[in-house]
Protein backbone atom coordinates (compact mmCIF):
# COMPACT_ATOMS: atom_id res chain seq x y z
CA UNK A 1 0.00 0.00 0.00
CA UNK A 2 1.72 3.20 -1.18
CA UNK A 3 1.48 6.33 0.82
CA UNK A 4 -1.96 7.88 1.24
CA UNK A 5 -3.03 11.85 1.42
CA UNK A 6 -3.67 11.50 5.42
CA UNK A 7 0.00 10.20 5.75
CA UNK A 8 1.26 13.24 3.52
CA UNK A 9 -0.67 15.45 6.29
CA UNK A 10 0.45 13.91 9.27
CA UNK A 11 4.27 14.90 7.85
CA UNK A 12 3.05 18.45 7.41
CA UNK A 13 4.62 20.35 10.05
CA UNK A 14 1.65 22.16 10.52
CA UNK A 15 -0.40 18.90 11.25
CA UNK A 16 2.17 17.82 13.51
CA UNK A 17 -0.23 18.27 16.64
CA UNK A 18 -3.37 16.84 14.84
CA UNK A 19 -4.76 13.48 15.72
CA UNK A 20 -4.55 11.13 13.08
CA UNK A 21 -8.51 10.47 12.57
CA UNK A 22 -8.76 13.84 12.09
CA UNK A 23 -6.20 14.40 9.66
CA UNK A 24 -8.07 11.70 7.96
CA UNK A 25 -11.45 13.28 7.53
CA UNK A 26 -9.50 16.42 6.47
CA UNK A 27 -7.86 13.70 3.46
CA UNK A 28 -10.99 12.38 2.51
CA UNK A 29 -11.77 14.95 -0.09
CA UNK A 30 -8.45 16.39 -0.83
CA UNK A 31 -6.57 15.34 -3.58
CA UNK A 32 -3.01 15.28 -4.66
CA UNK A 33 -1.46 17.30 -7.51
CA UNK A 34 1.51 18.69 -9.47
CA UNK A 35 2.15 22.13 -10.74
CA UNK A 36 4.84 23.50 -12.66
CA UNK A 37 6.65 26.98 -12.12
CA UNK A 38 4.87 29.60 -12.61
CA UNK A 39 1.68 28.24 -12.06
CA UNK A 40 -1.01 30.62 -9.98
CA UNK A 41 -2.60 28.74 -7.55
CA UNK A 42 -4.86 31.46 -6.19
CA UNK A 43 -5.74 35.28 -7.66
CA UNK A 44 -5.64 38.12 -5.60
CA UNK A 45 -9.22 40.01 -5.09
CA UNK A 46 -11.23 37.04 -6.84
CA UNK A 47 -13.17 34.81 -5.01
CA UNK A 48 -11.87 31.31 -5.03
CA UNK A 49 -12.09 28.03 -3.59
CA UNK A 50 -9.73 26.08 -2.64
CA UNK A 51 -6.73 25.55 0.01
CA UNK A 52 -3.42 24.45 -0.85
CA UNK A 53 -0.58 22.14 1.57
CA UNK A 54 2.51 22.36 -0.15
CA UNK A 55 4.10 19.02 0.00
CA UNK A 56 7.34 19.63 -2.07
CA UNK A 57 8.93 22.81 -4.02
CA UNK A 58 8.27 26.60 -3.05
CA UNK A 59 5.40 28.84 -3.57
CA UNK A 60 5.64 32.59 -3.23
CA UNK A 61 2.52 35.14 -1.77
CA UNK A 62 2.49 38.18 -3.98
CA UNK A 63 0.13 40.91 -3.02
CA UNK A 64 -0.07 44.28 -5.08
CA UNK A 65 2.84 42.81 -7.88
CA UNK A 66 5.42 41.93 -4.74
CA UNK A 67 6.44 38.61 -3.38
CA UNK A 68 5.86 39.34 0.50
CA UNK A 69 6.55 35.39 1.50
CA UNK A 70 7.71 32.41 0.80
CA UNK A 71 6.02 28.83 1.81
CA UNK A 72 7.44 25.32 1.62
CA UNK A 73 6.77 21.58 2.30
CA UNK A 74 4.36 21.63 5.43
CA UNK A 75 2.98 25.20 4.75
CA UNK A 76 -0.83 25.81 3.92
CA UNK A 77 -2.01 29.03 1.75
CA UNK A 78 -5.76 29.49 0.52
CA UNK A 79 -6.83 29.54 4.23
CA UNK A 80 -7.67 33.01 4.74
CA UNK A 81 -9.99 33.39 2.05
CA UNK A 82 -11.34 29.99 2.72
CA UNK A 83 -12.08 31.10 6.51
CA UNK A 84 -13.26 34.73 6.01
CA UNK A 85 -15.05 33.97 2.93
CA UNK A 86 -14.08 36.78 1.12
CA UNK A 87 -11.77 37.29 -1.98
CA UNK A 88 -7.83 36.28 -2.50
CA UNK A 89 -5.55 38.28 -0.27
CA UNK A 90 -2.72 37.36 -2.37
CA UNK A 91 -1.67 35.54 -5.81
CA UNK A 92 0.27 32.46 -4.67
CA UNK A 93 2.59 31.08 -7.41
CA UNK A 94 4.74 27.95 -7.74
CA UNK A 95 8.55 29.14 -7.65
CA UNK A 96 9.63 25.57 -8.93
CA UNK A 97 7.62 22.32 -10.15
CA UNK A 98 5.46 21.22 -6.70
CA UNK A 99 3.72 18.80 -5.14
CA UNK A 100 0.69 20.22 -3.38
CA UNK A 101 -2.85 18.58 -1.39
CA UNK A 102 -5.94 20.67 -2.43
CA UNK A 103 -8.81 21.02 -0.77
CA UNK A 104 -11.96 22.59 -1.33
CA UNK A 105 -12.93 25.41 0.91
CA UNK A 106 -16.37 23.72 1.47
CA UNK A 107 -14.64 20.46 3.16
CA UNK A 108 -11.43 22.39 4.56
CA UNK A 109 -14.69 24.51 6.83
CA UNK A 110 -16.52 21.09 7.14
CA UNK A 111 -13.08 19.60 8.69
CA UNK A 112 -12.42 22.74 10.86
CA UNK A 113 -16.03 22.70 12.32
CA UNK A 114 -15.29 19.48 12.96
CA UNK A 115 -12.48 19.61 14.58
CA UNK A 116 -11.69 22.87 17.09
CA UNK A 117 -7.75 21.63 17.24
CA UNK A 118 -7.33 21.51 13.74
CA UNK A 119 -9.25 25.21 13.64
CA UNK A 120 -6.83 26.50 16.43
CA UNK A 121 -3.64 25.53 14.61
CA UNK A 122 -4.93 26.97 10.87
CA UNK A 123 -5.76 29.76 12.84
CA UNK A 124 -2.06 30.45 14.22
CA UNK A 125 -0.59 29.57 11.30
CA UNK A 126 -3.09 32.61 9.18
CA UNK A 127 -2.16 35.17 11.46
CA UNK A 128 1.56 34.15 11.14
CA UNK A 129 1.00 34.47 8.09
CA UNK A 130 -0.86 37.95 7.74
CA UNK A 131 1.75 39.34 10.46
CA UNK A 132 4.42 38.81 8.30
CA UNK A 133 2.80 39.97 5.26
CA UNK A 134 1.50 43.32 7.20
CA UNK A 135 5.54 43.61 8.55
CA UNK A 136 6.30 43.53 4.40
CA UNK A 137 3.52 46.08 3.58
């Protein structure tokens, strides 16, 4: 049996505090996929829906033209707009050829609701996130 999308998560450093059944509920309607360089994964301003876990290669957050972070294996992007509903707060591009786990934002919520945990550590991890892109601004 090869390696499944709920083992790919539990390697995700920030998963690392998640319990494995729920990490497996999150999996259950994600789905593994490749993207070459220069691919935008998200639009900034539109409404879109879907979260991205970067499971190899580097993916830059450009807001207003400028690259103001980088993400790697074990980082999540597509959250915010996900949680708040509202549009893109960023373009996020693949630097190199990646590996990623997308979710839709309908069964990222569904797993969140589920799971008040899994909420709490998305939740650091966004406003990690929009501290450091605020600090760039």
């Amino acid at each position: 049996m090869g390696v499944t999308i709920a083992d790919t998560l539990e390697h995700a450093r920030i998963f690392a505090d998640v319990d494995r059944g729920q990490l497996a509920a999150l999996a259950k309607h994600a789905q593994e996929i490749e993207v070459a360089a220069g691919a935008d994964l998200t639009h900034e301003g539109r409404y879109e829906g879907f979260v991205y876990i970067v499971v190899s290669g580097t993916v830059a957050v450009i807001r207003d033209g400028r690259t103001v972070d980088t993400i790697g294996p074990g980082d999540i992007v597509g959250e915010i707009a996900a949680i708040d509903g509202g549009p893109r707060t960023a373009t996020a591009r693949a630097i190199d050829d990646s590996r990623l786990i997308v979710i839709s934002q309908v069964h990222f919520n569904d797993a969140l609701d589920a799971s008040p945990p899994l909420r709490e550590i998305v939740m650091r991890s966004m406003e990690g996130r929009l501290a450091r892109i605020d600090a760039e601004g």
